[in-house]
N, C-alpha and C. Protein backbone atom coordinates (compact mmCIF):
# COMPACT_ATOMS: atom_id res chain seq x y z
N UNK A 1 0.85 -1.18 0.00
CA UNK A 1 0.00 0.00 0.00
C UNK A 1 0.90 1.25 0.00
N UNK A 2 0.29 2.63 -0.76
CA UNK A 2 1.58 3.26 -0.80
C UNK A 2 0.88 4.14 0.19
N UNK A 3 1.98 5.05 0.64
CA UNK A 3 1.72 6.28 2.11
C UNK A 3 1.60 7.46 1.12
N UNK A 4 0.47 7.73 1.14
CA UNK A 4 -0.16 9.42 1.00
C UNK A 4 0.69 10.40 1.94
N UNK A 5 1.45 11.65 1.49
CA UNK A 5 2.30 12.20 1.73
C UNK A 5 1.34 13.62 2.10
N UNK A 6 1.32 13.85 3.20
CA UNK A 6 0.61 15.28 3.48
C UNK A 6 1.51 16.14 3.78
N UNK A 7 2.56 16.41 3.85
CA UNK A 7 3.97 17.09 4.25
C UNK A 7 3.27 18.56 4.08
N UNK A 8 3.01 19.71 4.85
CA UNK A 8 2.76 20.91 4.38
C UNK A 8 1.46 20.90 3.93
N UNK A 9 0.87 20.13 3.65
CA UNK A 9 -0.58 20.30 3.27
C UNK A 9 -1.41 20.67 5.30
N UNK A 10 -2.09 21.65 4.85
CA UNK A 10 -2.99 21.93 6.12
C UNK A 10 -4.51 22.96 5.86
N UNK A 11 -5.28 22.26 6.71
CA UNK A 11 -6.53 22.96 6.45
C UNK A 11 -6.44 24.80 6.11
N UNK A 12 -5.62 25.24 7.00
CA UNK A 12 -5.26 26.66 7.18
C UNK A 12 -4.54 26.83 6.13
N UNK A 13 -3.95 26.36 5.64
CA UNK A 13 -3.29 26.76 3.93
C UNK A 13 -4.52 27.14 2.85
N UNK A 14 -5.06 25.93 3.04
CA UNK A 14 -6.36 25.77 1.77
C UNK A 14 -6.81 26.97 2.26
N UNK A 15 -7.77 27.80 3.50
CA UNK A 15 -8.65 28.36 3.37
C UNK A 15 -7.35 29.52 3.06
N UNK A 16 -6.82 29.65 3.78
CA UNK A 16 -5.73 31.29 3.31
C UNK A 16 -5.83 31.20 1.90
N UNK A 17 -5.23 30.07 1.16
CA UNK A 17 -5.11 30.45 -0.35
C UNK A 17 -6.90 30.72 -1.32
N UNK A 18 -7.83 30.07 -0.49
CA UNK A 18 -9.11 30.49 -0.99
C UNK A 18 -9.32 31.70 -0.40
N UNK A 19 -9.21 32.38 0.30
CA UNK A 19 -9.40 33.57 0.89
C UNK A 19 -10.44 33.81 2.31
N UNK A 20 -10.37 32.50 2.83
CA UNK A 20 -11.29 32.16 3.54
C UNK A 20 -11.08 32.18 4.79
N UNK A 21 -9.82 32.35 5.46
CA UNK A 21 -9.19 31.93 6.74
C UNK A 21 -9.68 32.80 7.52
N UNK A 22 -9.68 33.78 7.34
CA UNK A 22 -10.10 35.55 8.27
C UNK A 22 -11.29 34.91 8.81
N UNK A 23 -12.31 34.89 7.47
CA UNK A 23 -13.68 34.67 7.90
C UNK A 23 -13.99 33.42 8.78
N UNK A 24 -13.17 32.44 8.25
CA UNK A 24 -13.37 30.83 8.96
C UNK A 24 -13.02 31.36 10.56
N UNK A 25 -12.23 32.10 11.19
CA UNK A 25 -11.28 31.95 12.11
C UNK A 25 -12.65 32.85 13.15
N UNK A 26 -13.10 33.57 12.54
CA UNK A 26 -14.19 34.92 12.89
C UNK A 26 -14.87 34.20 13.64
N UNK A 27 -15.65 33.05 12.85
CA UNK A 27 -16.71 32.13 12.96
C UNK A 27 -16.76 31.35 14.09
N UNK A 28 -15.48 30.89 14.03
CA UNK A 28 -15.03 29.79 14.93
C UNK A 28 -15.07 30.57 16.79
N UNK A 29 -14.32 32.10 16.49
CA UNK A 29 -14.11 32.58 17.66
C UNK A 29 -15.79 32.64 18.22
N UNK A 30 -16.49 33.50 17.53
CA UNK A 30 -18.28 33.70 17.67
C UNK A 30 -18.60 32.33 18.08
N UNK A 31 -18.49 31.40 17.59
CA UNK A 31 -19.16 29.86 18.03
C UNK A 31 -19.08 30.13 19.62
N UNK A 32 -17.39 29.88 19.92
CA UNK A 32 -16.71 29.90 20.85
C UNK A 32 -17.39 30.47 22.50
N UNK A 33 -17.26 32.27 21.82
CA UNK A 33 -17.81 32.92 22.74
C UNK A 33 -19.57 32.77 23.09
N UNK A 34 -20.21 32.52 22.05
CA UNK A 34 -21.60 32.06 22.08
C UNK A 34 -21.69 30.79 23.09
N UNK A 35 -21.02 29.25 22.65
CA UNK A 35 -21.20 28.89 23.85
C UNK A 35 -20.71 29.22 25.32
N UNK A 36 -19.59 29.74 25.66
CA UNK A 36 -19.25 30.36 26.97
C UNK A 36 -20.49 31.23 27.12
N UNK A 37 -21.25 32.34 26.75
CA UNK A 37 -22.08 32.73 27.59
C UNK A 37 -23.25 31.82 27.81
N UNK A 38 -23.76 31.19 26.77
CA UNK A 38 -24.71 30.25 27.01
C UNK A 38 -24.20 29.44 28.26
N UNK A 39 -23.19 28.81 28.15
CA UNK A 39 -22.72 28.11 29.48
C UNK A 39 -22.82 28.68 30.93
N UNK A 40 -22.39 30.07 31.13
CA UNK A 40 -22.57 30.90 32.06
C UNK A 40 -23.68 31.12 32.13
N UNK A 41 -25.14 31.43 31.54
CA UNK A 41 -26.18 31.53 32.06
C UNK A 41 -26.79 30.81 32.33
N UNK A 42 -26.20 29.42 32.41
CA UNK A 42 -26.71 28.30 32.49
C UNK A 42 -26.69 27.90 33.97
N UNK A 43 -25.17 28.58 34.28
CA UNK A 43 -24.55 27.97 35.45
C UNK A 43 -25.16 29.07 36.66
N UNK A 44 -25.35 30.20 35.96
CA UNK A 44 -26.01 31.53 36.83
C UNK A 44 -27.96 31.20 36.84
N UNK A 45 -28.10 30.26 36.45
CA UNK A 45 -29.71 30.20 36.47
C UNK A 45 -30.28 31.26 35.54
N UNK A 46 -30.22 31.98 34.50
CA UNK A 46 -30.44 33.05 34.33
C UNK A 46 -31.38 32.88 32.92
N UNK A 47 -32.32 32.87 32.71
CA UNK A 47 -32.94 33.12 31.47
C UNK A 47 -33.00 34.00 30.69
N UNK A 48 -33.20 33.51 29.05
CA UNK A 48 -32.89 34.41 28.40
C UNK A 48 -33.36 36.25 28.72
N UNK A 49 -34.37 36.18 28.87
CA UNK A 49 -35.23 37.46 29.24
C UNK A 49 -34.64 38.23 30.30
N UNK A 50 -34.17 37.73 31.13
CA UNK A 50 -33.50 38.25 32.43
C UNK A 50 -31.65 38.78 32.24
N UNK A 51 -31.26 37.71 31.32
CA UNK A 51 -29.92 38.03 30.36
C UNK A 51 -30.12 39.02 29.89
N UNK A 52 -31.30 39.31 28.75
CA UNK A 52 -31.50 40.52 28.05
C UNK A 52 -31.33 42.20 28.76
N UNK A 53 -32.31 41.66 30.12
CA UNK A 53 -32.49 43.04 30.64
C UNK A 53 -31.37 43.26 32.05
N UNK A 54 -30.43 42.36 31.74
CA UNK A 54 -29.01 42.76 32.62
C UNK A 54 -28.52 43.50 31.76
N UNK A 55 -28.40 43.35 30.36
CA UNK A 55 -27.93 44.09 29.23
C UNK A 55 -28.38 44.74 28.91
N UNK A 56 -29.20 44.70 28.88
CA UNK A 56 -30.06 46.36 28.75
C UNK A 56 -29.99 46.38 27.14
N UNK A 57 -30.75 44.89 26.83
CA UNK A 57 -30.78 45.15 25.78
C UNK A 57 -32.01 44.21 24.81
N UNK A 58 -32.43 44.14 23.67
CA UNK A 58 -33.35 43.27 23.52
C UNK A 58 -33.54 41.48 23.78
N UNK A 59 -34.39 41.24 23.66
CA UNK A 59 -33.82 39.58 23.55
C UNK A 59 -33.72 39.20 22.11
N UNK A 60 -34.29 39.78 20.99
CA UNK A 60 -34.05 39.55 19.94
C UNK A 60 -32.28 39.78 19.73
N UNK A 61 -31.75 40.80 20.38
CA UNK A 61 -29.99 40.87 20.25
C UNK A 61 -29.71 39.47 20.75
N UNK A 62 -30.10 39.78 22.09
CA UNK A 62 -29.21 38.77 22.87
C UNK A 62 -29.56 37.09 21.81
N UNK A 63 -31.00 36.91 21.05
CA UNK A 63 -30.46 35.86 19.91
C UNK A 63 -29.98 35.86 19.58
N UNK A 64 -29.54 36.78 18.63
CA UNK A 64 -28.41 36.80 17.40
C UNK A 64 -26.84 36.58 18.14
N UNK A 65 -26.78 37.36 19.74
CA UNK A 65 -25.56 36.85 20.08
C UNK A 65 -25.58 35.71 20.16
N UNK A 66 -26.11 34.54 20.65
CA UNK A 66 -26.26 33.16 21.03
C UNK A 66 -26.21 32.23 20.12
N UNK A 67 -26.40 33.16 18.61
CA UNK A 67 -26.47 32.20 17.56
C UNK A 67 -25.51 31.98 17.15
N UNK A 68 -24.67 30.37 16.61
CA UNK A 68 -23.27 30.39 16.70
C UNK A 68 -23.33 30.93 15.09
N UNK A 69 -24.60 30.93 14.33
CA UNK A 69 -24.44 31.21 12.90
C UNK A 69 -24.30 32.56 12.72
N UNK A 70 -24.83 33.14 13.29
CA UNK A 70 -24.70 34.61 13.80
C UNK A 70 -23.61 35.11 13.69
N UNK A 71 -22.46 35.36 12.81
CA UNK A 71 -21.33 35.92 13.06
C UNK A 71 -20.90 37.29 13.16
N UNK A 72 -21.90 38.26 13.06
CA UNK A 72 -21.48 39.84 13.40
C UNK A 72 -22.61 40.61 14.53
N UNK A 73 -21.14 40.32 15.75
CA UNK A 73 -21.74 40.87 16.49
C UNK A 73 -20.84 41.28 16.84
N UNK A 74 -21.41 42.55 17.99
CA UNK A 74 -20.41 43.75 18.56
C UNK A 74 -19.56 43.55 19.74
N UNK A 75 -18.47 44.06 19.66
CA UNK A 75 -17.38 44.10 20.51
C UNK A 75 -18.40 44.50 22.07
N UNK A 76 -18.85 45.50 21.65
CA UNK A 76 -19.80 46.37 22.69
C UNK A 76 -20.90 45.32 23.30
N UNK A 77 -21.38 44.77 22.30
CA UNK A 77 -22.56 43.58 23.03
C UNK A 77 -21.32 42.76 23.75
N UNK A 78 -20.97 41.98 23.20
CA UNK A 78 -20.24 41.00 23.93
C UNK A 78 -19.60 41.34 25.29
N UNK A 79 -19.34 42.46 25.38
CA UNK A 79 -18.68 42.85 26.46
C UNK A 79 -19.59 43.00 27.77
N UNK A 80 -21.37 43.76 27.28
CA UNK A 80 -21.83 43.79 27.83
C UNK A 80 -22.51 42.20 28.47
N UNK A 81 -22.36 41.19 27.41
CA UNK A 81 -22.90 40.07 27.84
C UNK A 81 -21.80 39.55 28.86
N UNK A 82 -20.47 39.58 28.38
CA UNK A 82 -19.78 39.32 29.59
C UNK A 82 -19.87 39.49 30.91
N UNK A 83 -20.25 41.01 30.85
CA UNK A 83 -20.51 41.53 32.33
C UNK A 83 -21.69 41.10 33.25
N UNK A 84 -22.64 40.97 32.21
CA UNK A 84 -24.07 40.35 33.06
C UNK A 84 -23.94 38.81 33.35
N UNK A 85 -23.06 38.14 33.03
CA UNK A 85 -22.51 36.70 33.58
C UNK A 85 -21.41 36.75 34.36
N UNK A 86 -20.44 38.00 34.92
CA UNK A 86 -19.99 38.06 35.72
C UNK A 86 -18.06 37.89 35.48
N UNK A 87 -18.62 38.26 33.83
CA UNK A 87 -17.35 38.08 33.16
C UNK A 87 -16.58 39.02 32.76
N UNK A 88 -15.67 38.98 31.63
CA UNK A 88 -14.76 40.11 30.99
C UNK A 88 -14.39 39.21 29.95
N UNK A 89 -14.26 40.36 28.91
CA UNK A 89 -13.61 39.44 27.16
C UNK A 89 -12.28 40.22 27.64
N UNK A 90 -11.06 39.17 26.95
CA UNK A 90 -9.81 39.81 26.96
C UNK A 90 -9.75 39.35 25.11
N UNK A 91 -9.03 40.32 24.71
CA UNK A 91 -8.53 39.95 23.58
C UNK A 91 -6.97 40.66 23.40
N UNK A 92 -6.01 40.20 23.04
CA UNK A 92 -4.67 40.37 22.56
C UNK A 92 -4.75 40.08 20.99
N UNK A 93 -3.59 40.91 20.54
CA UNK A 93 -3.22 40.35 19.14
C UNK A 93 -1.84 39.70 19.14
N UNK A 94 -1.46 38.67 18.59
CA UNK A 94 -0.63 38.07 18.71
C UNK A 94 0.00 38.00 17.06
N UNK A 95 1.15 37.43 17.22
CA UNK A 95 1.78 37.40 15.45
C UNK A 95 1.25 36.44 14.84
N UNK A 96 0.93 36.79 13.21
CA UNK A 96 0.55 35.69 12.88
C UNK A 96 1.44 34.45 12.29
C-alpha cells in the first residue's frame, strides 16, 4: 500500500489560499464565545429574558448573540454580555 504524503498540506493553507481563513477563524471565535455565555447563564440560572435586561438590551440581540451562525456581532454587546454573567472578554493580538 503506498503512504499518501501530506507534508505541508494543512486545512489553514487551503482556506488562506481560498481567501477564507479571516472569515473561517471569525466564525469559529463567535461559536466559541456564544457557547461560553450560554454556558454561564446556564450555570447563573439566568434566562434568556433576564440576560436581556441585565444588558439592557433586547432579547431579539441577545439571539443573534447566542447564535453560533450569527457571526457579526459587537465588541460592545459582547462585552456587555460578559458583564451580566460576571465576566470580561480579553482579547490580545498576537503574530501571525
Amino acid at each position: 500500500m503506498k503512504k499518501i504524503d501530506h507534508t505541508g498540506s494543512r486545512f489553514d493553507d487551503f482556506l488562506e489560499e481560498k481567501g477564507l481563513l479571516a472569515e473561517a477563524e471569525a466564525v469559529a471565535i463567535k461559536r466559541v464565545l456564544a457557547w461560553q455565555v450560554s454556558e454561564a447563564m446556564k450555570a447563573r440560572k439566568l434566562t434568556k429574558d433576564a440576560m436581556a435586561k441585565k444588558m439592557k438590551t433586547s432579547r431579539s440581540q441577545l439571539d443573534r448573540l447566542l447564535d453560533p451562525e450569527a457571526a457579526s456581532v459587537t465588541l460592545s454587546t459582547m462585552t456587555r454580555a460578559a458583564a451580566a454573567v460576571g465576566k470580561k472578554l480579553n482579547f490580545k493580538l498576537v503574530n501571525a
